[in-house]
Protein backbone atom coordinates (compact mmCIF):
# COMPACT_ATOMS: atom_id res chain seq x y z
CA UNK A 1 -12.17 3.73 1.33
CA UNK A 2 -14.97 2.70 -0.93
CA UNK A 3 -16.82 5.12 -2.17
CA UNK A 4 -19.85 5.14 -4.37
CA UNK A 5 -22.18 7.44 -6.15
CA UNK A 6 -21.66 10.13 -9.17
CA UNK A 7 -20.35 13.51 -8.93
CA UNK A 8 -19.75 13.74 -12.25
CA UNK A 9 -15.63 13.38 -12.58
CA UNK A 10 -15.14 16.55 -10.77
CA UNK A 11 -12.12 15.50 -9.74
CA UNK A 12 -10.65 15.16 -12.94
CA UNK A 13 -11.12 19.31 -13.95
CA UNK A 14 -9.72 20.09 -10.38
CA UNK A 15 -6.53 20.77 -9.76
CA UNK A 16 -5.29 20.81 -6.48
CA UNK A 17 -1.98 20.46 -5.22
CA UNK A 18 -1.80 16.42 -4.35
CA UNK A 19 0.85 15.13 -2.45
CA UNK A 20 4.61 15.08 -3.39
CA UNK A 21 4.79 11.51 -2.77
CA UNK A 22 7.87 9.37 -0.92
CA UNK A 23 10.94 9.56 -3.53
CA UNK A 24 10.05 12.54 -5.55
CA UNK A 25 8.24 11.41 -8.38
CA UNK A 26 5.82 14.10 -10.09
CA UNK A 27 3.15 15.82 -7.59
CA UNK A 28 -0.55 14.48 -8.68
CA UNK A 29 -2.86 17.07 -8.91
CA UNK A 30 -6.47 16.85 -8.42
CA UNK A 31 -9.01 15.46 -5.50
CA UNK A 32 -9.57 11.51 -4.78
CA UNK A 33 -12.62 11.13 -4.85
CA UNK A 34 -13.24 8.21 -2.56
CA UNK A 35 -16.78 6.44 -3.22
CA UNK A 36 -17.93 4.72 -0.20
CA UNK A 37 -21.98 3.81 0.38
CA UNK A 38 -25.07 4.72 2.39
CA UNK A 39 -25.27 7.22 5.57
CA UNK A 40 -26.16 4.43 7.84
CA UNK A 41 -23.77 1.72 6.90
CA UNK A 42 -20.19 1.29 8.04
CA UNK A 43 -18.25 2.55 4.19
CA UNK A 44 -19.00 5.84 4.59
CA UNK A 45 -18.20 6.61 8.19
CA UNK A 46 -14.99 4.96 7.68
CA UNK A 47 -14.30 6.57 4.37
CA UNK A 48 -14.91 10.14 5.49
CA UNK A 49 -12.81 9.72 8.51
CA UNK A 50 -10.30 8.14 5.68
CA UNK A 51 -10.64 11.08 3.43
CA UNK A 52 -10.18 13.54 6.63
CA UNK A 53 -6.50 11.65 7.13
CA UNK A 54 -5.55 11.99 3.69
CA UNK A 55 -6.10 15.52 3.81
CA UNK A 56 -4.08 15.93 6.87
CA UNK A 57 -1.38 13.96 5.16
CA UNK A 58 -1.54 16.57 2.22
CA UNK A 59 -3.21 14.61 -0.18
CA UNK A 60 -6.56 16.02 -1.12
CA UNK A 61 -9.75 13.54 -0.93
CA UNK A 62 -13.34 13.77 -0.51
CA UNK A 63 -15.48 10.70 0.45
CA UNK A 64 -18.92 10.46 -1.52
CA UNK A 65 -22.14 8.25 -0.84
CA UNK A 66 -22.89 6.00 -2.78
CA UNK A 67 -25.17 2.76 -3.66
CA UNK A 68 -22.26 0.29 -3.10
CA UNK A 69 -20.03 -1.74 -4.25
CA UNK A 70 -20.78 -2.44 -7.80
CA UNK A 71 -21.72 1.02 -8.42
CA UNK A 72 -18.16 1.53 -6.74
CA UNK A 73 -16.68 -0.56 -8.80
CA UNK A 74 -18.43 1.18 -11.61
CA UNK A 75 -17.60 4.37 -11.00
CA UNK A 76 -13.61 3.53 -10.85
CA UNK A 77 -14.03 2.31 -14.36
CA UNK A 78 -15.62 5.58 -14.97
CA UNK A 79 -13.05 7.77 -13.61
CA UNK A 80 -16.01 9.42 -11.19
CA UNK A 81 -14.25 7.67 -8.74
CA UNK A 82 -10.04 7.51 -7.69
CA UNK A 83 -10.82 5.41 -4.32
CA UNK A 84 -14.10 2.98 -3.33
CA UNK A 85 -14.52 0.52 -0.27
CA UNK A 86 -16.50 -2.57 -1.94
CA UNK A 87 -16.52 -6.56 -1.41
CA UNK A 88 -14.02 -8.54 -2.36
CA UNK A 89 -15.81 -10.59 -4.30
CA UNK A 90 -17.52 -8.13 -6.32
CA UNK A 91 -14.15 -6.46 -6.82
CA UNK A 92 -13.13 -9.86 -8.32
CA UNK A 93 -16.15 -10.33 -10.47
CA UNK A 94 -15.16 -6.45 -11.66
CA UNK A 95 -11.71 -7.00 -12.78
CA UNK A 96 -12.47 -10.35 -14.32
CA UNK A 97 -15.46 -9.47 -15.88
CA UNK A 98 -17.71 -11.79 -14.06
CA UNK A 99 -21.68 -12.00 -13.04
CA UNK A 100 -22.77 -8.73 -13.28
CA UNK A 101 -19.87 -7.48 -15.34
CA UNK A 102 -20.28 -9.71 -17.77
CA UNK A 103 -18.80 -8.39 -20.86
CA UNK A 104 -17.63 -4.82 -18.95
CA UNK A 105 -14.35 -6.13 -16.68
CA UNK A 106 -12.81 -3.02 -14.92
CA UNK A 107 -9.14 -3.67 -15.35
CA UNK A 108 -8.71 0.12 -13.77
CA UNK A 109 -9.38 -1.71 -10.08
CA UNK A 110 -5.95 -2.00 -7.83
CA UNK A 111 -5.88 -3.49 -4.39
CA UNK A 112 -4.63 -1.25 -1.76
CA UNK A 113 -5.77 -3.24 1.82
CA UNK A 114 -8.60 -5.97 3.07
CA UNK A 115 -10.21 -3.70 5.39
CA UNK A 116 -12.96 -6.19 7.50
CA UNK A 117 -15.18 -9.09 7.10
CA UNK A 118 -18.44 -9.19 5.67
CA UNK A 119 -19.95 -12.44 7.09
CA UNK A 120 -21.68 -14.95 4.91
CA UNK A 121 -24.74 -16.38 7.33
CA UNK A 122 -27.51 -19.20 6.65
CA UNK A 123 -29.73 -17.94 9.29
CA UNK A 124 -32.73 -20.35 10.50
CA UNK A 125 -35.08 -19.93 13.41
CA UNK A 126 -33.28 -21.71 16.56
CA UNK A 127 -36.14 -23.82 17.04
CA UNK A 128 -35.62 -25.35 13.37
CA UNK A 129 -34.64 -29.08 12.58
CA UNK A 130 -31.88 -27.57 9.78
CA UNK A 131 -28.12 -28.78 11.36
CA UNK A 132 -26.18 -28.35 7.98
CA UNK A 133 -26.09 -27.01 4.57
CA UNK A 134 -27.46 -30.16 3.15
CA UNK A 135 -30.75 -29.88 5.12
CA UNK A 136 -31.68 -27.06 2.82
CA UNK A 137 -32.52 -29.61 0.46
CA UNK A 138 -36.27 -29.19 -0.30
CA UNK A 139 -36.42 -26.15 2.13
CA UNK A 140 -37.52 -22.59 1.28
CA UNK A 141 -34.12 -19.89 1.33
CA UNK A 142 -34.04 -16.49 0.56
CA UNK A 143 -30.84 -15.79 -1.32
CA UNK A 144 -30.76 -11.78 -1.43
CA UNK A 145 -32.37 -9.59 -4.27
CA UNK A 146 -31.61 -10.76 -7.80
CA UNK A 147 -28.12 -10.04 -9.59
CA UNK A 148 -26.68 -9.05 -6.27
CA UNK A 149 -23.50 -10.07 -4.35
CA UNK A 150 -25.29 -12.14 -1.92
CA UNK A 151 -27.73 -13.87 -4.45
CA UNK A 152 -24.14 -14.70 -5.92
CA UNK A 153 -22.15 -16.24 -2.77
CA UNK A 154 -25.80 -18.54 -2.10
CA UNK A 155 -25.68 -19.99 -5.42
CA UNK A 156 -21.73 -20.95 -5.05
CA UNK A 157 -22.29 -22.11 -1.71
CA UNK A 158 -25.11 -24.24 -2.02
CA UNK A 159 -23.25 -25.37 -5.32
CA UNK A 160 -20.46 -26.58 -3.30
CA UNK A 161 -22.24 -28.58 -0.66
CA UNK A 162 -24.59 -30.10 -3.60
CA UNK A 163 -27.75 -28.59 -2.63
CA UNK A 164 -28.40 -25.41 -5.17
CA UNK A 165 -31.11 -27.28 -7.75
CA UNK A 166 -32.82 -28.92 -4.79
CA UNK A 167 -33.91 -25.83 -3.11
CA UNK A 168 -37.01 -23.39 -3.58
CA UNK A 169 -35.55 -20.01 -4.23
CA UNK A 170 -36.81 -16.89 -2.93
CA UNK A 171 -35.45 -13.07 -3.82
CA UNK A 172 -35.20 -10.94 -0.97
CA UNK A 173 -33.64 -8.48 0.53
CA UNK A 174 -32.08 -8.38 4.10
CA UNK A 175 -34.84 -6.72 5.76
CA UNK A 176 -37.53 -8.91 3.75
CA UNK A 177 -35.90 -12.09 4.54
CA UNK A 178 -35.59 -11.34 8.53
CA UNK A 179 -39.43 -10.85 8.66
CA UNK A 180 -40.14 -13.68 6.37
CA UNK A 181 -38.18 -15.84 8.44
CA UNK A 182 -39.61 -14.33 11.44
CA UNK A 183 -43.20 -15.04 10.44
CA UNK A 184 -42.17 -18.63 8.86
CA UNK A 185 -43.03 -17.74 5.43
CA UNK A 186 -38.99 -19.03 4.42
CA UNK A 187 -37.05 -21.98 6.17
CA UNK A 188 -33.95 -19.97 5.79
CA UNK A 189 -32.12 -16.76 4.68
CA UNK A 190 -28.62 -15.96 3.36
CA UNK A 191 -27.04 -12.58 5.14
CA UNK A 192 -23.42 -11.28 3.90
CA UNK A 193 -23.55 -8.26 6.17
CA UNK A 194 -20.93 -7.49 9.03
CA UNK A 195 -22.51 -9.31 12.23
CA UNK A 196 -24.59 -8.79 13.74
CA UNK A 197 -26.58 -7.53 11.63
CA UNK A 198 -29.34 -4.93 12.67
CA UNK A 199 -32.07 -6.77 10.73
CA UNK A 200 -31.46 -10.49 12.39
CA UNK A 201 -30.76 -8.75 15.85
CA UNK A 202 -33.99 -7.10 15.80
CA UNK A 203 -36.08 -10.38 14.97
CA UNK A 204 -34.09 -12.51 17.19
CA UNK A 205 -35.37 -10.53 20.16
CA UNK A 206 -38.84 -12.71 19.61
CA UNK A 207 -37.54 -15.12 17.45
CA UNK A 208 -34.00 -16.78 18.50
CA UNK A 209 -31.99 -18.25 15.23
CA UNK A 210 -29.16 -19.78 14.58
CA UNK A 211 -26.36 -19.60 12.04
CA UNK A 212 -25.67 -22.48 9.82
CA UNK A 213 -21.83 -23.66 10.05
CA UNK A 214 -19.99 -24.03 7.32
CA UNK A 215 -17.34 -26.77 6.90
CA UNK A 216 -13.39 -26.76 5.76
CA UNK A 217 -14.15 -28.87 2.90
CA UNK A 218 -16.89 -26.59 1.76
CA UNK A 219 -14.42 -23.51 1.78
CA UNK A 220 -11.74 -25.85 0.43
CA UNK A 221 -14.19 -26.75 -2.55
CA UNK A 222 -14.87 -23.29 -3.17
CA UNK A 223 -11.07 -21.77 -3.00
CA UNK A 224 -10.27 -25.37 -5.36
CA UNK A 225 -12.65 -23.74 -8.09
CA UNK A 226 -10.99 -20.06 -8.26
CA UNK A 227 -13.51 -18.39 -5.79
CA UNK A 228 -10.37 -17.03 -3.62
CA UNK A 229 -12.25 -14.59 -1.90
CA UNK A 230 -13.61 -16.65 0.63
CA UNK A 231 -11.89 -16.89 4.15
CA UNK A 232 -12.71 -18.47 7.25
CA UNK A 233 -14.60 -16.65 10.19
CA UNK A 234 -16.39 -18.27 13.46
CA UNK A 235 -18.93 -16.32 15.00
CA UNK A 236 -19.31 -16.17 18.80
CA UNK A 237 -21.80 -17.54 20.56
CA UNK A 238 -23.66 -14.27 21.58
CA UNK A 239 -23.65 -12.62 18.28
CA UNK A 240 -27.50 -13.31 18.46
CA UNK A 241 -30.29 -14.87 20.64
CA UNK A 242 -30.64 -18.24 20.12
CA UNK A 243 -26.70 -18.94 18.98
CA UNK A 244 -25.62 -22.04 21.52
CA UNK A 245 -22.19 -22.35 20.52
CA UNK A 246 -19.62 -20.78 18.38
CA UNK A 247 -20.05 -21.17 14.93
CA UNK A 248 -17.94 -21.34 11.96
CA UNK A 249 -19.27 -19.83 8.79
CA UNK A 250 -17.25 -17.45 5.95
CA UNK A 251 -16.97 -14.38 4.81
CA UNK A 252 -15.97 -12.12 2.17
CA UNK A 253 -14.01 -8.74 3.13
CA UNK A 254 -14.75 -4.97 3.07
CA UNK A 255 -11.45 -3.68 0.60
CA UNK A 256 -9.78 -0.79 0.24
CA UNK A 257 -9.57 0.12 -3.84
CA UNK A 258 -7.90 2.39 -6.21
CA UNK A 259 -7.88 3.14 -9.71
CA UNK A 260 -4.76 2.07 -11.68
CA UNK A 261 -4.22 5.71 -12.93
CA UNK A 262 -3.27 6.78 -9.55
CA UNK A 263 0.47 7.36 -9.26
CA UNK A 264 2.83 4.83 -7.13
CA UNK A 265 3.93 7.40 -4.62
CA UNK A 266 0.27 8.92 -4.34
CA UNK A 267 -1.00 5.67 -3.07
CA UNK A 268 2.01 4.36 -1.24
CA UNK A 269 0.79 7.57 1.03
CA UNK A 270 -2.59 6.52 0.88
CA UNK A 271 -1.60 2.70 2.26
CA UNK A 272 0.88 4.30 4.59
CA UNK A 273 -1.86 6.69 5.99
CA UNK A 274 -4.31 3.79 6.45
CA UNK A 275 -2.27 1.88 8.85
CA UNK A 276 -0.36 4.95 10.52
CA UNK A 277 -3.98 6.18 11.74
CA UNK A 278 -5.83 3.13 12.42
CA UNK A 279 -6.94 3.97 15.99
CA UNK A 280 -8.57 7.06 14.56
CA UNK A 281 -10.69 5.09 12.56
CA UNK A 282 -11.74 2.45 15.26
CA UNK A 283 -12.64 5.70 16.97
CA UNK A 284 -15.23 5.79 13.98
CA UNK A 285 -16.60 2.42 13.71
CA UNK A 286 -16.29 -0.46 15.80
CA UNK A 287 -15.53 -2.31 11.91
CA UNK A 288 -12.22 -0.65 11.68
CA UNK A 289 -11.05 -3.06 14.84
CA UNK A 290 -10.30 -5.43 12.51
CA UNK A 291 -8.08 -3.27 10.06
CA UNK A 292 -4.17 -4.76 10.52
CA UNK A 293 -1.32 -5.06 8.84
CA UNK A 294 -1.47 -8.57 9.94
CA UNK A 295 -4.33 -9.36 7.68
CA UNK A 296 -4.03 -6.74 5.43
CA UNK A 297 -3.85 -9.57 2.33
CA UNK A 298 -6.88 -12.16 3.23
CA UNK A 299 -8.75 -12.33 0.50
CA UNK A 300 -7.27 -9.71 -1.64
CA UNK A 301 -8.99 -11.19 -4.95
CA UNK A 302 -7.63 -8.23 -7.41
CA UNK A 303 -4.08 -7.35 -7.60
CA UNK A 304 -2.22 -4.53 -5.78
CA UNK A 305 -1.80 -1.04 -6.56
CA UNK A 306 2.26 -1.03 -7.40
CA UNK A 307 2.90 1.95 -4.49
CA UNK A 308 0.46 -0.55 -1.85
CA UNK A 309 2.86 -3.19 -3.15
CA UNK A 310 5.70 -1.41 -1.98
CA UNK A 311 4.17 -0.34 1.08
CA UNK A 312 4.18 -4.35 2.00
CA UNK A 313 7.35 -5.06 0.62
CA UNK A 314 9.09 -2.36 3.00
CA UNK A 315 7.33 -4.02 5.88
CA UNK A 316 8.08 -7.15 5.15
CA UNK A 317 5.03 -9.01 3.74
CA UNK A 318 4.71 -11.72 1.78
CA UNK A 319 2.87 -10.82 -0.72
CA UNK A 320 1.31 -13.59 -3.06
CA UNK A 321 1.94 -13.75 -6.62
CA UNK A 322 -1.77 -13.65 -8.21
CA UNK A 323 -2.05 -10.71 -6.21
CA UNK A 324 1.38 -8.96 -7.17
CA UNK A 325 1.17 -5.80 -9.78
CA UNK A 326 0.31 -7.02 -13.39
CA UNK A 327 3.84 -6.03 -15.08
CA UNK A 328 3.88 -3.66 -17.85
C-alpha cells in the first residue's frame, strides 16, 4: 500500500526473482518498494502487513516510511517507489497536475484498489451556535497547514456552499487546531483524518464538539465541477463526545497505487493478493475493515493499473470508463 520516503531506487539495481505472473508473461525482477507513511498512522501498518503477503505470494516487496501522500506520489514519479497508499484526491491532483503539482503531473500513477475513508470533518465545540456550513460565514476556521490536502478540500468545500471569501482563515495543523478550538481561540477546524481522530477524541473528553453535516447538494456541486473524489460517509453518533445524532459529512479514500511500469501480471497478483488476504490485514488495523471488493472503485480518481483492471473484469465489476486503462 502507500508507501512514502526515499531509499534511493534500490529497487531498481536489485534483482530478485519477482513473480511469474497469471498467463506467463515475462518474470519481473526486482523488489516493490511500497511507500506507505509514519510509524504511528494506519499506511504503514497496513502496508508492511501488505508487503509481508506479497512476499508469501512470491513477489518480493518491502514497505518504507514515509512523509505521505504527496511525497508518495512523488516518489512513484521518481521510480524510488513501485507501490504507495495516498489520498485520493492528492492522487488526482498528481496525475493531473493539479495544486501542488502544478506544472509536475505524475502520469506514472495507476489505480490498483480504494482501500478506506479518510473523513472530511468541520469540527465545532458542541456548545457552539454553528448548525451548517453557511454559519462559517464571518467565523474563525482552521483549514490545515498551507499547500496541504486538507487546506485543499476546505477551500472547495466552503467554495461550494458559498462561504470561502467570507471566512477568517487560519493555518494549522491537526493537533494545533484541536487545542485552538479547545481553548476558543478558532470557531472551527477542518479534519480529513480517519475518525475518530486521536487529536479531537482527546479534547472532546473536556470539551464535547460536534461535526458539521454536509448536504447532497453540496457533494453534488462538488462531483458537478470534476472533484470526483468525494463520496458520501455519515458518522455515528458516538464517534465523539458531544455528537447527538448521526451525521453526514464526506470523505476522501486511503488508495492503493502503482507505478505504470509495473507489468500486468505483476500487479494482477498484487490486486489478487489484496483481497485474497483481507482478514489478515483487519488483523492489523481496525482501517482495513472497510477494504471490499464491494467498494473497491469509490472514488478511484486516477485510472487503473491494466492487470487491477483485469482483476475486476474477471470478477465481474463494472468498472467506469474515466477510470478504465488509458489505451496505448
Amino acid at each position: 500500500m502507500v508507501v512514502a520516503g526515499c531509499i534511493g531506487g534500490q529497487s531498481s539495481t536489485e534483482t530478485q526473482t519477482g513473480t511469474s505472473g497469471t498467463s506467463g508473461e515475462t518474470t519481473y525482477t526486482g523488489t516493490i518498494t511500497i511507500y506507505t507513511g509514519g510509524t504511528s498512522g494506519v499506511y504503514y501498518p497496513l502496508g508492511s502487513k501488505y508487503a509481508e503477503l506479497l512476499n508469501k505470494a512470491g513477489i518480493n516487496a518491502k514497505a518504507v516510511t514515509s512523509g505521505a501522500s504527496v511525497s508518495n506520489a512523488k516518489a512513484i514519479g521518481d521510480g524510488n517507489a513501485q507501490a504507495a497508499i495516498m489520498q485520493n484526491d492528492v492522487a488526482y491532483y498528481a496525475y493531473n497536475g493539479l495544486y501542488m503539482f502544478e506544472g509536475s503531473a505524475i502520469k506514472k500513477l495507476r489505480g490498483v484498489a480504494a482501500l478506506y475513508p479518510e473523513t472530511v470533518q468541520f469540527v465545532v465545540r458542541a456548545d457552539s451556535d454553528i448548525k451548517s456550513l453557511q454559519d462559517l460565514a464571518g467565523k474563525k476556521v482552521a483549514i490545515g497547514a498551507p499547500g496541504s490536502g486538507t487546506a485543499v478540500a476546505a477551500e472547495q468545500i466552503l467554495k461550494a456552499a458559498g462561504v470561502w471569501d467570507k471566512i477568517q482563515k487560519v493555518n494549522q495543523k491537526f493537533s494545533q487546531a484541536a487545542q485552538a478550538l479547545k481553548l476558543g481561540q478558532i470557531d472551527a477546524a477542518v479534519i480529513v483524518s480517519g475518525a475518530p481522530t486521536p487529536a479531537i477524541t482527546q479534547i472532546a473528553v473536556t470539551t464535547p464538539v460536534r461535526v458539521i453535516p454536509i448536504s447532497d447538494d453540496i457533494l453534488n456541486k462538488l462531483k458537478s465541477e470534476g472533484y470526483i473524489f468525494y463520496v458520501r460517509q455519515v458518522l455515528p453518533k458516538d464517534t465523539y463526545k458531544g455528537m447527538t445524532e448521526d451525521t453526514p459529512t464526506l470523505a476522501v479514500k486511503a488508495i492503493l497505487v502503482v507505478s505504470a511500469d509495473l507489468p500486468e501480471s505483476v500487479v494482477y497478483e498484487m490486486t489478487k493478493v489484496l483481497f485474497d488476504n483481507v482478514d489478515q490485514l483487519r488483523a492489523v488495523h481496525q482501517k482495513a475493515k472497510y477494504i471490499s471488493l464491494d467498494t473497491a472503485l469509490d472514488g478511484m480518481s486516477i485510472p487503473l493499473h491494466p492487470g487491477a483492471y483485469k482483476y475486476y473484469e474477471e470478477k465481474g465489476l463494472n468498472v467506469p470508463d474515466n477510470i478504465k486503462p488509458p489505451s496505448g
